[in-house]
C-alpha atoms as a PDB file:
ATOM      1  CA  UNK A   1      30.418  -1.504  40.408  1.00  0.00           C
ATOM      2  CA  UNK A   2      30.730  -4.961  39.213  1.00  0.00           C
ATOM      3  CA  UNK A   3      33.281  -4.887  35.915  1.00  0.00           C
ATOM      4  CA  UNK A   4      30.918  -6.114  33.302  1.00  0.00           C
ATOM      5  CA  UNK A   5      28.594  -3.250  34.555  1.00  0.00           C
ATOM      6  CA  UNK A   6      31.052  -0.702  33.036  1.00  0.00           C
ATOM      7  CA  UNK A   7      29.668   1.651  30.154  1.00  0.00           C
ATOM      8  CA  UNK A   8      30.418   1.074  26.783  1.00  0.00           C
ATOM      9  CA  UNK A   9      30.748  -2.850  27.527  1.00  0.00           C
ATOM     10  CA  UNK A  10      28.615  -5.206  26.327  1.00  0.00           C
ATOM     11  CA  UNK A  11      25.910  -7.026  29.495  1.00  0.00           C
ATOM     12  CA  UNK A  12      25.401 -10.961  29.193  1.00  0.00           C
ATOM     13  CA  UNK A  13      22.254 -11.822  29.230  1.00  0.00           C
ATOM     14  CA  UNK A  14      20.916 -12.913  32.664  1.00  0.00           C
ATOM     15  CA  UNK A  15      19.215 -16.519  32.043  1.00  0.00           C
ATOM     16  CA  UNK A  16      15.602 -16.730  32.986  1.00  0.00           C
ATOM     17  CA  UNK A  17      14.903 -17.726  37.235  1.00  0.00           C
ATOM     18  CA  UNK A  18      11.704 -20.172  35.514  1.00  0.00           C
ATOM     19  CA  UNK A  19      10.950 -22.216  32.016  1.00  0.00           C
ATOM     20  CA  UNK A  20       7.988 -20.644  30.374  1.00  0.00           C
ATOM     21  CA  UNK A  21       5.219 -21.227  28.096  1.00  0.00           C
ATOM     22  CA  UNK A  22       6.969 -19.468  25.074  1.00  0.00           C
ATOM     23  CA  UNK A  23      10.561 -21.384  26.190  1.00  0.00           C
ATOM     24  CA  UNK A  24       8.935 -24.087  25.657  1.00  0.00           C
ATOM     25  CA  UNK A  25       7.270 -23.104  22.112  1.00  0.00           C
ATOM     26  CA  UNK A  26      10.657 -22.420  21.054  1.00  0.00           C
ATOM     27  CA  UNK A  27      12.442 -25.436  22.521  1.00  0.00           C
ATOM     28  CA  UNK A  28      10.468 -27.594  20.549  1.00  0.00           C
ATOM     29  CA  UNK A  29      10.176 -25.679  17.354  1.00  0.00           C
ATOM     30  CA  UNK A  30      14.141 -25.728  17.607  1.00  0.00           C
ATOM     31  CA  UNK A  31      14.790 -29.388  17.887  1.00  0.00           C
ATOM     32  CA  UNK A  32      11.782 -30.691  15.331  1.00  0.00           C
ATOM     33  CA  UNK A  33      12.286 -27.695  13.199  1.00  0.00           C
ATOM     34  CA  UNK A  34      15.494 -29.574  10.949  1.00  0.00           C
ATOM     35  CA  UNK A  35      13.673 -33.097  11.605  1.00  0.00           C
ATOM     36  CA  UNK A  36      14.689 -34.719   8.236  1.00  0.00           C
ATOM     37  CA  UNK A  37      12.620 -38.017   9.212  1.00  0.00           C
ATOM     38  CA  UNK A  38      15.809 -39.414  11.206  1.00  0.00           C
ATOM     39  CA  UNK A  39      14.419 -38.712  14.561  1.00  0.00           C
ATOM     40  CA  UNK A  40      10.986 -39.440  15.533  1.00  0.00           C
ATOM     41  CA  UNK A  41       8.031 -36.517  15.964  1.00  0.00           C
ATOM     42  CA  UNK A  42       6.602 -34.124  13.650  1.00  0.00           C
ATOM     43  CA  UNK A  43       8.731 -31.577  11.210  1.00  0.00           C
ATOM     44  CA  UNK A  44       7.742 -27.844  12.485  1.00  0.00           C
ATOM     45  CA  UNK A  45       8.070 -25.484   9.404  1.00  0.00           C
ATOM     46  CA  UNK A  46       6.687 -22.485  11.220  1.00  0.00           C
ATOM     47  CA  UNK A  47       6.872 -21.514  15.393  1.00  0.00           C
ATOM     48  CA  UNK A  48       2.985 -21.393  15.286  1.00  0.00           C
ATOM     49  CA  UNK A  49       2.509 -25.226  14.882  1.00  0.00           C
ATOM     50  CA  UNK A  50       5.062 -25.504  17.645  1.00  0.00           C
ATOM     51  CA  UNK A  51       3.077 -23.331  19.546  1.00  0.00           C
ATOM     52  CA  UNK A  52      -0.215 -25.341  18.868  1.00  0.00           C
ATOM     53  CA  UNK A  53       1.342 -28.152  19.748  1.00  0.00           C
ATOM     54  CA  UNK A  54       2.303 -27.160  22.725  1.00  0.00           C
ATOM     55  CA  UNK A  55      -1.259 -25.320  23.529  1.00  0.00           C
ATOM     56  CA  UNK A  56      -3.233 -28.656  22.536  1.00  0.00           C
ATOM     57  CA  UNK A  57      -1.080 -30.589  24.952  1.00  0.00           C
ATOM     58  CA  UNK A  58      -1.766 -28.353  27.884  1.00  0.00           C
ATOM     59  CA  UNK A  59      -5.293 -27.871  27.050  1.00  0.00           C
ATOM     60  CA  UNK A  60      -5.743 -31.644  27.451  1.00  0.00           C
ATOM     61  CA  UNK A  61      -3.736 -31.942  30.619  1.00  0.00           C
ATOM     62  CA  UNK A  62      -6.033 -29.338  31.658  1.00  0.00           C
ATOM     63  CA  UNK A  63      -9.171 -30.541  30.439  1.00  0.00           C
ATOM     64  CA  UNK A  64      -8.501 -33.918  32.109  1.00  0.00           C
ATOM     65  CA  UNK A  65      -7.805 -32.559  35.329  1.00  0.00           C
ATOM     66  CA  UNK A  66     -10.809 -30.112  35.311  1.00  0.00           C
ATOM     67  CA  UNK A  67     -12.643 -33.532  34.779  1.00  0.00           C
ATOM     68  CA  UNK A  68     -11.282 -34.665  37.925  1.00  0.00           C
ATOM     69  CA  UNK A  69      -8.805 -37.071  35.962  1.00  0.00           C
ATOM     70  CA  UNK A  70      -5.388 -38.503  37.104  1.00  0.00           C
ATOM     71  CA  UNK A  71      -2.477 -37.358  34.503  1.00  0.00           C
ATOM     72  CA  UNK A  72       0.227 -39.430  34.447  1.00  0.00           C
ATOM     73  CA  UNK A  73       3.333 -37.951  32.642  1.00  0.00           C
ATOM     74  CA  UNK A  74       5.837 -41.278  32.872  1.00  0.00           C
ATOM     75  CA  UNK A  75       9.825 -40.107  33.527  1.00  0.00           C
ATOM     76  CA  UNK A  76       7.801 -36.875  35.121  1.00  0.00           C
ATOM     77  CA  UNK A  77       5.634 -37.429  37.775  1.00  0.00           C
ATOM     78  CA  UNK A  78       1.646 -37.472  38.484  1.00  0.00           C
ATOM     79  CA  UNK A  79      -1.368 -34.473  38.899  1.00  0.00           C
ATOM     80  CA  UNK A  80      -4.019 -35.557  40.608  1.00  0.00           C
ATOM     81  CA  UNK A  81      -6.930 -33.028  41.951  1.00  0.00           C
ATOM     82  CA  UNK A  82      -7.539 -32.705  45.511  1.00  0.00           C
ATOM     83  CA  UNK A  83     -11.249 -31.531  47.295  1.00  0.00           C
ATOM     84  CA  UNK A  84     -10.094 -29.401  49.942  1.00  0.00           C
ATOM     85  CA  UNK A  85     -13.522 -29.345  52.152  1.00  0.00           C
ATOM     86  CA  UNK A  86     -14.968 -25.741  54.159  1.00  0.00           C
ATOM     87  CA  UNK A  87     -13.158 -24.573  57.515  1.00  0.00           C
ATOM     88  CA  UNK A  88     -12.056 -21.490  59.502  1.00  0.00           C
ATOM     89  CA  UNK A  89      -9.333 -19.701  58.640  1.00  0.00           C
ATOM     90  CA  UNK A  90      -7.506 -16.217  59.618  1.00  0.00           C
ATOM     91  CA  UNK A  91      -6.845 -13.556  57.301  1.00  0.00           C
ATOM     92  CA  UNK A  92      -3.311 -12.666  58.143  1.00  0.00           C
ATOM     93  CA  UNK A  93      -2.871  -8.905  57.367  1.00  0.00           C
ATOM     94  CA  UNK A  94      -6.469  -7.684  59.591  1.00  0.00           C
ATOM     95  CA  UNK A  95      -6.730 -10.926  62.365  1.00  0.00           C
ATOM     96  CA  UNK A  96     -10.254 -11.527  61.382  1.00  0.00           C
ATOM     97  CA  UNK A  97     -11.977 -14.872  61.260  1.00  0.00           C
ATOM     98  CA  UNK A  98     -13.131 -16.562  58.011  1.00  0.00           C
ATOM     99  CA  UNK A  99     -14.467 -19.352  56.192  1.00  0.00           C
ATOM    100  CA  UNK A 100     -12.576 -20.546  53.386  1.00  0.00           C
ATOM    101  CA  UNK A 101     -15.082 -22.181  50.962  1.00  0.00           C
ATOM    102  CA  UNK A 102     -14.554 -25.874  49.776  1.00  0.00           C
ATOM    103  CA  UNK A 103     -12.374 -25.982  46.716  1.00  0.00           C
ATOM    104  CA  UNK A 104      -9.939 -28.226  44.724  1.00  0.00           C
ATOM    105  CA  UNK A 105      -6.179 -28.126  44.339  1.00  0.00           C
ATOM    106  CA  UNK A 106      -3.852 -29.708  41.791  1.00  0.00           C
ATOM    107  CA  UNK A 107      -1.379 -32.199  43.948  1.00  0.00           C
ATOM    108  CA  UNK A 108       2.143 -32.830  42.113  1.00  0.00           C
ATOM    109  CA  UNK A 109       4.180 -36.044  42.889  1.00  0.00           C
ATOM    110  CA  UNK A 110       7.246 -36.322  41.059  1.00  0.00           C
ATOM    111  CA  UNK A 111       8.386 -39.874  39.924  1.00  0.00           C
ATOM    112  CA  UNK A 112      11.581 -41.480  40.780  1.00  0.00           C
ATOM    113  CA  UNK A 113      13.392 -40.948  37.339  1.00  0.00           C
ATOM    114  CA  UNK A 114      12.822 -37.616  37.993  1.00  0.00           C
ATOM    115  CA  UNK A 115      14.072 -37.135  41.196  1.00  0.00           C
ATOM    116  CA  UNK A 116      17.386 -39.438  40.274  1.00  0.00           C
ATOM    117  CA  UNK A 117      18.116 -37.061  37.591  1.00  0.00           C
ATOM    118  CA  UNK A 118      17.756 -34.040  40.206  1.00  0.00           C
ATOM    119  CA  UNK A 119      19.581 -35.916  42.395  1.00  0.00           C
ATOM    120  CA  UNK A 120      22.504 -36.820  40.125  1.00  0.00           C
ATOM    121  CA  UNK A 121      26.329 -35.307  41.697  1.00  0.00           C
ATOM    122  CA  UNK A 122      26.877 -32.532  39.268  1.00  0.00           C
ATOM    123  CA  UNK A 123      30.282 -32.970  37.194  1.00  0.00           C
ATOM    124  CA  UNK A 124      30.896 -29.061  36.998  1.00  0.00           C
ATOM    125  CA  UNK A 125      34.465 -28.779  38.495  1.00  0.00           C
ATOM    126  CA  UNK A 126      36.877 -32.033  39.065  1.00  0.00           C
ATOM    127  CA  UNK A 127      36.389 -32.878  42.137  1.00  0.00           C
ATOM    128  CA  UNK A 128      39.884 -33.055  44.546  1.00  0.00           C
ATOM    129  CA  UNK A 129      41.319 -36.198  45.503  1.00  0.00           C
ATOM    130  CA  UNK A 130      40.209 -36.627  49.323  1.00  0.00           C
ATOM    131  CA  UNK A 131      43.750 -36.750  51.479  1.00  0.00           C
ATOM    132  CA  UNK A 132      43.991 -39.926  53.742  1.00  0.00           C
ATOM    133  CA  UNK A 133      43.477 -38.970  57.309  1.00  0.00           C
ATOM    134  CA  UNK A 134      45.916 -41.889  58.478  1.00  0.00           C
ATOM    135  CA  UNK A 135      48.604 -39.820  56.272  1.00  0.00           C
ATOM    136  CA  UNK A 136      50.748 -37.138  58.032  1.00  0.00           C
ATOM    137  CA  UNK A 137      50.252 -33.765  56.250  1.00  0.00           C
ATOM    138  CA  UNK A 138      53.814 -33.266  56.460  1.00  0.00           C
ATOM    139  CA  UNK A 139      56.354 -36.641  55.883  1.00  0.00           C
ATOM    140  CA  UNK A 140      59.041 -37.658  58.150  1.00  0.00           C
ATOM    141  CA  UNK A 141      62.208 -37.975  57.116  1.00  0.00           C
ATOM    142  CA  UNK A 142      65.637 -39.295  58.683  1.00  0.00           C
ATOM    143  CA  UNK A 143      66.592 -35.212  58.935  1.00  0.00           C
ATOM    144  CA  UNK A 144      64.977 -34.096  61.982  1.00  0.00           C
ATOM    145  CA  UNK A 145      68.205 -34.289  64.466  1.00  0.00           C
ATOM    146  CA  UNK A 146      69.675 -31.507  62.314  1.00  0.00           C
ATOM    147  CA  UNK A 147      71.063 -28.604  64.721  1.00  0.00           C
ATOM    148  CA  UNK A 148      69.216 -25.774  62.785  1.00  0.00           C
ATOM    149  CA  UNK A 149      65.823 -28.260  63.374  1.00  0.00           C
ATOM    150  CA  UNK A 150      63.775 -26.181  66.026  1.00  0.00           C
ATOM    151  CA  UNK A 151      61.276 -28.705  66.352  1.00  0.00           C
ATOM    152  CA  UNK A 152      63.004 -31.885  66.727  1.00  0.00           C
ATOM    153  CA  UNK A 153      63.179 -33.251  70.546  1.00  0.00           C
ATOM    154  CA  UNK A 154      65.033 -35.607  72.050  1.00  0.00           C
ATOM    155  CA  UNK A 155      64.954 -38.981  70.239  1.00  0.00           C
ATOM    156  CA  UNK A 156      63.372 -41.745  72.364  1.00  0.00           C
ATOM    157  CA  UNK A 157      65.458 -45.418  71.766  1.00  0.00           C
ATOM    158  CA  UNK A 158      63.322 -48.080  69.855  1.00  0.00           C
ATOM    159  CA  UNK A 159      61.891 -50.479  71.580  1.00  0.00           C
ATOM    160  CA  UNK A 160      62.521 -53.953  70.427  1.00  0.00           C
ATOM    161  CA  UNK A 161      59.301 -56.290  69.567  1.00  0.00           C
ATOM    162  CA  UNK A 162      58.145 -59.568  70.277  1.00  0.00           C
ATOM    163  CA  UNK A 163      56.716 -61.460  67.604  1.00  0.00           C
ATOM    164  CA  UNK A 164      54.685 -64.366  67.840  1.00  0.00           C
ATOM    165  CA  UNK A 165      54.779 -67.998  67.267  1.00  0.00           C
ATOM    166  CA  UNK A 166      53.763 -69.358  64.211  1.00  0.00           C
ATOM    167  CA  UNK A 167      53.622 -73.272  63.137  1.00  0.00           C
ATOM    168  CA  UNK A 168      56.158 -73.618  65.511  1.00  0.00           C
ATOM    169  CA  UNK A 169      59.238 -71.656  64.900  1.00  0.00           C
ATOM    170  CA  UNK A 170      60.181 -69.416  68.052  1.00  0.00           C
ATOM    171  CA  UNK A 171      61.566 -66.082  66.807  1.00  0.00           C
ATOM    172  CA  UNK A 172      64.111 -64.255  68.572  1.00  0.00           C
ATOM    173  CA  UNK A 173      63.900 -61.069  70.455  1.00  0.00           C
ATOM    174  CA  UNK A 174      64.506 -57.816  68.156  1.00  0.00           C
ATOM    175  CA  UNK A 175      65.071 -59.811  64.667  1.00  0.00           C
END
């Protein structure tokens, strides 16, 4: 039993899994319904010219589409109808052999705005600084020939370096 499932408490409302028809009504009544003339659009005094607003839009995206029109929704994306022609098909549940009959589909390309705004990293949590991979988890101090040290070996003698000529000057051995 999850803890906000416990009686007597009050349940948060789930939000919807998809953006309807009346979501959208309301969306738009909301944000032209205190329109003072500052921002641009009509002022909605009542959620049933929201709602024909909303209905005349998608009637004519409809309407142009049942015309066989291209509807182009810039920052969105493009509908465009498809003829799908006759063939043979299957039906899946009995095996049987059909023919589907010629019909049209509705094609959806989303434009690139779009898909950049999908696309954008989402800023929900910080994100954690990424650790070097050249730096040692742990650092390495002059301590590790302590006696209680378990895990310090024998300690190998430094090699001296040579270092190379430059304009010149000869450098010494180990300097």
């Amino acid at each position: 039993m999850h803890f906000m499932d416990l009686p007597g408490l009050p349940r948060a409302a789930k939000p919807p899994k998809s953006f309807t028809r009346s979501e959208l009504i309301r969306c738009i009544y909301e944000r032209f319904q205190r329109n003072s003339g500052e921002e641009e659009g009509p002022r909605l005094r009542r959620r049933a010219q929201a709602e024909s607003l909303v209905l005349a839009v998608l009637d004519e995206i409809a309407g142009a589409l049942e015309r066989g029109k291209r509807v182009e929704l810039r920052g969105v994306g493009v509908l465009t109808v498809k003829e799908k022609r006759e063939r043979r098909g299957r039906n899946p549940s009995t095996g049987e052999a059909l023919i589907i009959e010629p019909h049209r589909v509705v094609r959806f390309r989303a434009s690139e705005l779009l898909l950049a705004r999908l696309n954008r990293p989402i800023s929900r949590r910080p994100e954690r600084p990424r650790s070097d991979p050249r730096q040692l988890a742990f650092p390495i101090d002059g301590n590790q020939e302590k006696a209680g040290n378990i895990q310090a070996g024998p300690t190998l003698p430094r090699l001296g370096r040579r270092r190379r000529r430059t304009e010149g000057a000869i450098y010494e051995k180990g300097k």
